[in-house]
Protein backbone atom coordinates (compact mmCIF):
# COMPACT_ATOMS: atom_id res chain seq x y z
CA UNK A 1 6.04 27.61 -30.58
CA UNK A 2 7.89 26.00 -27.77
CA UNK A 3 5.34 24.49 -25.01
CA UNK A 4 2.39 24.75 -27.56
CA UNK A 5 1.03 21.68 -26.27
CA UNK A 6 -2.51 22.34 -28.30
CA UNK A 7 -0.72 23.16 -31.66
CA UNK A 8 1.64 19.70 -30.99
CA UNK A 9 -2.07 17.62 -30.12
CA UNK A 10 -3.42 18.68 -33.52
CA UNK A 11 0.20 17.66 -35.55
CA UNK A 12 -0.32 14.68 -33.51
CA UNK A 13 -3.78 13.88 -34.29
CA UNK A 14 -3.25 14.46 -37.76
CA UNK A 15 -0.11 11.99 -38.23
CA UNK A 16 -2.21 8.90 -36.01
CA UNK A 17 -4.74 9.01 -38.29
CA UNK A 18 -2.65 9.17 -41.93
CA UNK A 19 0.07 6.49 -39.89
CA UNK A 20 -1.64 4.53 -36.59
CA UNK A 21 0.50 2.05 -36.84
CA UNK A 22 3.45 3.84 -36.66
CA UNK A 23 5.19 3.83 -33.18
CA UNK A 24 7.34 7.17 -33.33
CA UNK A 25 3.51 7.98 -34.03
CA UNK A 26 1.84 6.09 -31.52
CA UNK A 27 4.61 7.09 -28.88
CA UNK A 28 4.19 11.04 -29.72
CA UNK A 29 -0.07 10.86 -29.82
CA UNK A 30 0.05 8.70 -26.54
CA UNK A 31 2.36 11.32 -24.37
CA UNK A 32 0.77 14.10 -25.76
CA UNK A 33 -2.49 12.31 -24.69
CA UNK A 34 -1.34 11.45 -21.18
CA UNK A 35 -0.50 15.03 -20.94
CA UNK A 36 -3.38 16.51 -22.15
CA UNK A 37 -5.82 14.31 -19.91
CA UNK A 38 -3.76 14.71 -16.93
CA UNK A 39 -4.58 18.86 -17.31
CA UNK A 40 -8.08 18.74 -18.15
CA UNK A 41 -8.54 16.38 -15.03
CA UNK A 42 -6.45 18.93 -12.77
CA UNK A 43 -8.65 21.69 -14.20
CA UNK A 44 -11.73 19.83 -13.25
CA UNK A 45 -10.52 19.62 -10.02
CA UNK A 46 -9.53 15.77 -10.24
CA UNK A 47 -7.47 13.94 -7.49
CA UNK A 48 -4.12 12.72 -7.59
CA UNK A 49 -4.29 8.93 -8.94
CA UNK A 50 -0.68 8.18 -8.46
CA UNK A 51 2.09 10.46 -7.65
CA UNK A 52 2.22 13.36 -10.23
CA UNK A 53 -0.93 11.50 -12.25
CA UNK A 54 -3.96 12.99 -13.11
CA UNK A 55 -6.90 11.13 -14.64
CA UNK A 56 -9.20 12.91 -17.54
CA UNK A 57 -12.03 10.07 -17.16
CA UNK A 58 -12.19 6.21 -17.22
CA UNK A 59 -13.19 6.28 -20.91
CA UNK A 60 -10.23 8.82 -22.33
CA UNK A 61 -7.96 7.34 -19.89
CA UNK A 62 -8.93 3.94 -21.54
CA UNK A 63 -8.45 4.98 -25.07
CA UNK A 64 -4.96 6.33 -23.91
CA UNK A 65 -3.50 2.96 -22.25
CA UNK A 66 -4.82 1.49 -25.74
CA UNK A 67 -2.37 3.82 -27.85
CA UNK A 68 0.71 3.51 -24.98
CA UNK A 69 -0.01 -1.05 -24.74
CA UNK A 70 0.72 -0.68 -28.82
CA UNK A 71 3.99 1.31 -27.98
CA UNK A 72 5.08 -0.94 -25.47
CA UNK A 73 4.12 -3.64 -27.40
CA UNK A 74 6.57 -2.74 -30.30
CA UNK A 75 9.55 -1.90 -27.75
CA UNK A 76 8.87 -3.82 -24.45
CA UNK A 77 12.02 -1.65 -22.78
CA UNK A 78 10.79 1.66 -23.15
CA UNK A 79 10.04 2.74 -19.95
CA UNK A 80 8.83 6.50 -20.79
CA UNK A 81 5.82 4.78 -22.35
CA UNK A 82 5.76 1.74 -19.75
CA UNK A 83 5.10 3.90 -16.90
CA UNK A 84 2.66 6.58 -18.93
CA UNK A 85 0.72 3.22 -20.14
CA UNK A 86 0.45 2.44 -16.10
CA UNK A 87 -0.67 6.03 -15.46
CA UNK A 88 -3.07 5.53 -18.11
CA UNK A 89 -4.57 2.68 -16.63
CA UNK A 90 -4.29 3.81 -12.96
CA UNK A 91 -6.53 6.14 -14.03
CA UNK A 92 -8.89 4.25 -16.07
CA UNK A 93 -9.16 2.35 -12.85
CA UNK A 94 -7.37 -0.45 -14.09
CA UNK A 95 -5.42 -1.69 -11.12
CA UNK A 96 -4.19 -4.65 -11.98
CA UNK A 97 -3.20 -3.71 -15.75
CA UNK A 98 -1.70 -0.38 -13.95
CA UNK A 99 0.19 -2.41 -11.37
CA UNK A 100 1.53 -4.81 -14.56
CA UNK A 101 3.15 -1.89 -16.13
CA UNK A 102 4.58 -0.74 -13.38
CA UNK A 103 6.19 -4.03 -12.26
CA UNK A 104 7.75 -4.56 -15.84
CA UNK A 105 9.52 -0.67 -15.07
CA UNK A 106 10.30 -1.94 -12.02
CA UNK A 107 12.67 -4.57 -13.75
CA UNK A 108 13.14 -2.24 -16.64
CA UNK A 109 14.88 0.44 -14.33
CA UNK A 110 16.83 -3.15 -12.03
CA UNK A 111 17.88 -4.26 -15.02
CA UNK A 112 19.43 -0.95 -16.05
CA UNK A 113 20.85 -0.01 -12.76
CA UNK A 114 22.30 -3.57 -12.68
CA UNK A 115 24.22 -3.07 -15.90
CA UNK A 116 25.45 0.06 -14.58
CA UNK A 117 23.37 2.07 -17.48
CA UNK A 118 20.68 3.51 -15.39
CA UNK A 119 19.06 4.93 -11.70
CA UNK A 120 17.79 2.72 -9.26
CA UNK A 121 14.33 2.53 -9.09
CA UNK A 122 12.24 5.80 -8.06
CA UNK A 123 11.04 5.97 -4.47
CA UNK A 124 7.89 6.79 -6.23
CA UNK A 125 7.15 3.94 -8.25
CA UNK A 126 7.76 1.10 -5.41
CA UNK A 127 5.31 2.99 -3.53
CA UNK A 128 3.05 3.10 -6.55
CA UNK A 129 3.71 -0.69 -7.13
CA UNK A 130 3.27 -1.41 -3.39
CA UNK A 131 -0.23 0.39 -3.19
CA UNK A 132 -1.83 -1.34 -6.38
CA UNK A 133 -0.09 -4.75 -4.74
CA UNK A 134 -1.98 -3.69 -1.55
CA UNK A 135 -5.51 -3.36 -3.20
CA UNK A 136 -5.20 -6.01 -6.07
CA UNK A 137 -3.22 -8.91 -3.92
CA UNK A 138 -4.85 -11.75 -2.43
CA UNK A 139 -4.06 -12.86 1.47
CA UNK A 140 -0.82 -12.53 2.90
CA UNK A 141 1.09 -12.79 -0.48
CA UNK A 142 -0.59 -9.75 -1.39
CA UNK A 143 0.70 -7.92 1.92
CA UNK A 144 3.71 -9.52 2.01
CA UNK A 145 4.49 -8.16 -1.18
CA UNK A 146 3.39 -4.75 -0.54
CA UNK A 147 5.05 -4.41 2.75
CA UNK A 148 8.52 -5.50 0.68
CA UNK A 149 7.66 -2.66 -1.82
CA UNK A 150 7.08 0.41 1.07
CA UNK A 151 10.06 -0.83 2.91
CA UNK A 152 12.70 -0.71 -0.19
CA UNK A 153 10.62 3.06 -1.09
CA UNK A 154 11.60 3.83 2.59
CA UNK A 155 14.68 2.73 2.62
CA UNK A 156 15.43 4.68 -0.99
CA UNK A 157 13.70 7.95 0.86
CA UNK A 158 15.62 7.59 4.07
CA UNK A 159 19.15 7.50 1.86
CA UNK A 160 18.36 10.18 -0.47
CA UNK A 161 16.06 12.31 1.48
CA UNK A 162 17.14 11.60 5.38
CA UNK A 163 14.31 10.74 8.03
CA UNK A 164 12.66 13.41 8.85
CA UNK A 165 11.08 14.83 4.89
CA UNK A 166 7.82 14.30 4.00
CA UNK A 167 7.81 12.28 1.44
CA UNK A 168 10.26 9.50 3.82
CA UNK A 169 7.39 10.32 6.49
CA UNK A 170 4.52 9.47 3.48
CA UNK A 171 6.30 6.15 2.98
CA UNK A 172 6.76 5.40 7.24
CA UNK A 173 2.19 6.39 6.98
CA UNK A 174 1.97 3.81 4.28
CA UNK A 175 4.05 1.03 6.27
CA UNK A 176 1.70 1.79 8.88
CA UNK A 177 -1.33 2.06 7.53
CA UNK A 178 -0.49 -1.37 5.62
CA UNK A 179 0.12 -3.32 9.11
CA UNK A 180 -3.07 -1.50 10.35
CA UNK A 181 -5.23 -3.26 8.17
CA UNK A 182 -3.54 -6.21 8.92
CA UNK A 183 -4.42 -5.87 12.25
CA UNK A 184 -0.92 -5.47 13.30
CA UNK A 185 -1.51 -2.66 15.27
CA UNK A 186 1.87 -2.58 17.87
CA UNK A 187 4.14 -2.44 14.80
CA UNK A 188 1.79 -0.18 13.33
CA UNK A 189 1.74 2.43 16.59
CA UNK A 190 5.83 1.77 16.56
CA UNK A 191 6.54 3.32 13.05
CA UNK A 192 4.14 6.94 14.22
CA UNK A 193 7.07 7.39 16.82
């Protein structure tokens, strides 16, 4: 039946273990996966690890990212399985691995964009990228980095969204909470007004 996810784990259960090295397989097993762990963490009352993410638990979420690195393994450009594989790990608490797989979709969706075959990158996902680059970067290059990230996610939610939704006003608090802990607190108090 249509949206039987339970009925479409066990098909997908039973054709990973007659065919794991199959990636239609291995594609199919890990989204049904990421789907499936993403609920059971939302039913036990899980936070948000990234926007729209759920994690089930560092162990599942583990196993998961192991099935979706053998996916993108086999076909480095497909960016369904790119950016479940860095929800995966996001929620494994992987950061850097998580931040890794979202940088490759990064250039995944430039380099689509670029040759006119695809969006520009999600608002989401730089601010996803800029957040990991925030918590995983070293010194300034770290911030400097991030603070590139949040402004082009601002700048995408400003021109598709205008300046006064939330999610633009999410990305103006991240901006600012960045240059807080930098200590740059007058360009920090400047973006709250």
């Amino acid at each position: 039946a249509k949206g039987d996810h339970k009925s479409a784990m066990l098909y997908a259960e039973r054709a990973y273990a007659a065919h794991p090295d199959s990636v239609p397989v291995l594609k199919l097993y890990g989204h049904l996966r990421r789907r499936r762990d993403a609920a059971d963490a939302a039913a036990q009352g899980a936070g948000l690890v990234s926007v729209g993410s759920l994690g089930a638990g560092a162990g599942r979420d583990k196993e998961t990212a192991s099935i979706l690195k053998k996916v993108v393994e086999a076909d480095p450009a497909d960016l369904d399985s790119r950016l479940e594989l860095g929800d995966a790990l996001l929620a494994s608490g992987d950061y850097p691995g998580a931040l890794g797989a979202y940088e490759t979709a990064v250039k995944i969706y430039e380099n689509r964009a670029r040759n006119g075959g695809g969006p520009d990158v999600p608002a989401a996902l730089l601010n996803n990228c800029a957040v990991l680059c925030a918590m995983t970067g070293k010194g300034v290059d770290g911030y400097d980095k991030s603070k590139a990230l949040f402004l082009r996610a601002l700048e995408a939610r400003e021109n598709a969204l205008g300046p006064d939704h939330p999610n633009t006003l999410i990305s103006i608090n991240n901006l600012a909470a960045l240059y807080a802990e930098q200590e740059r607190y007058a360009e920090s108090a400047r973006l709250y007004h």
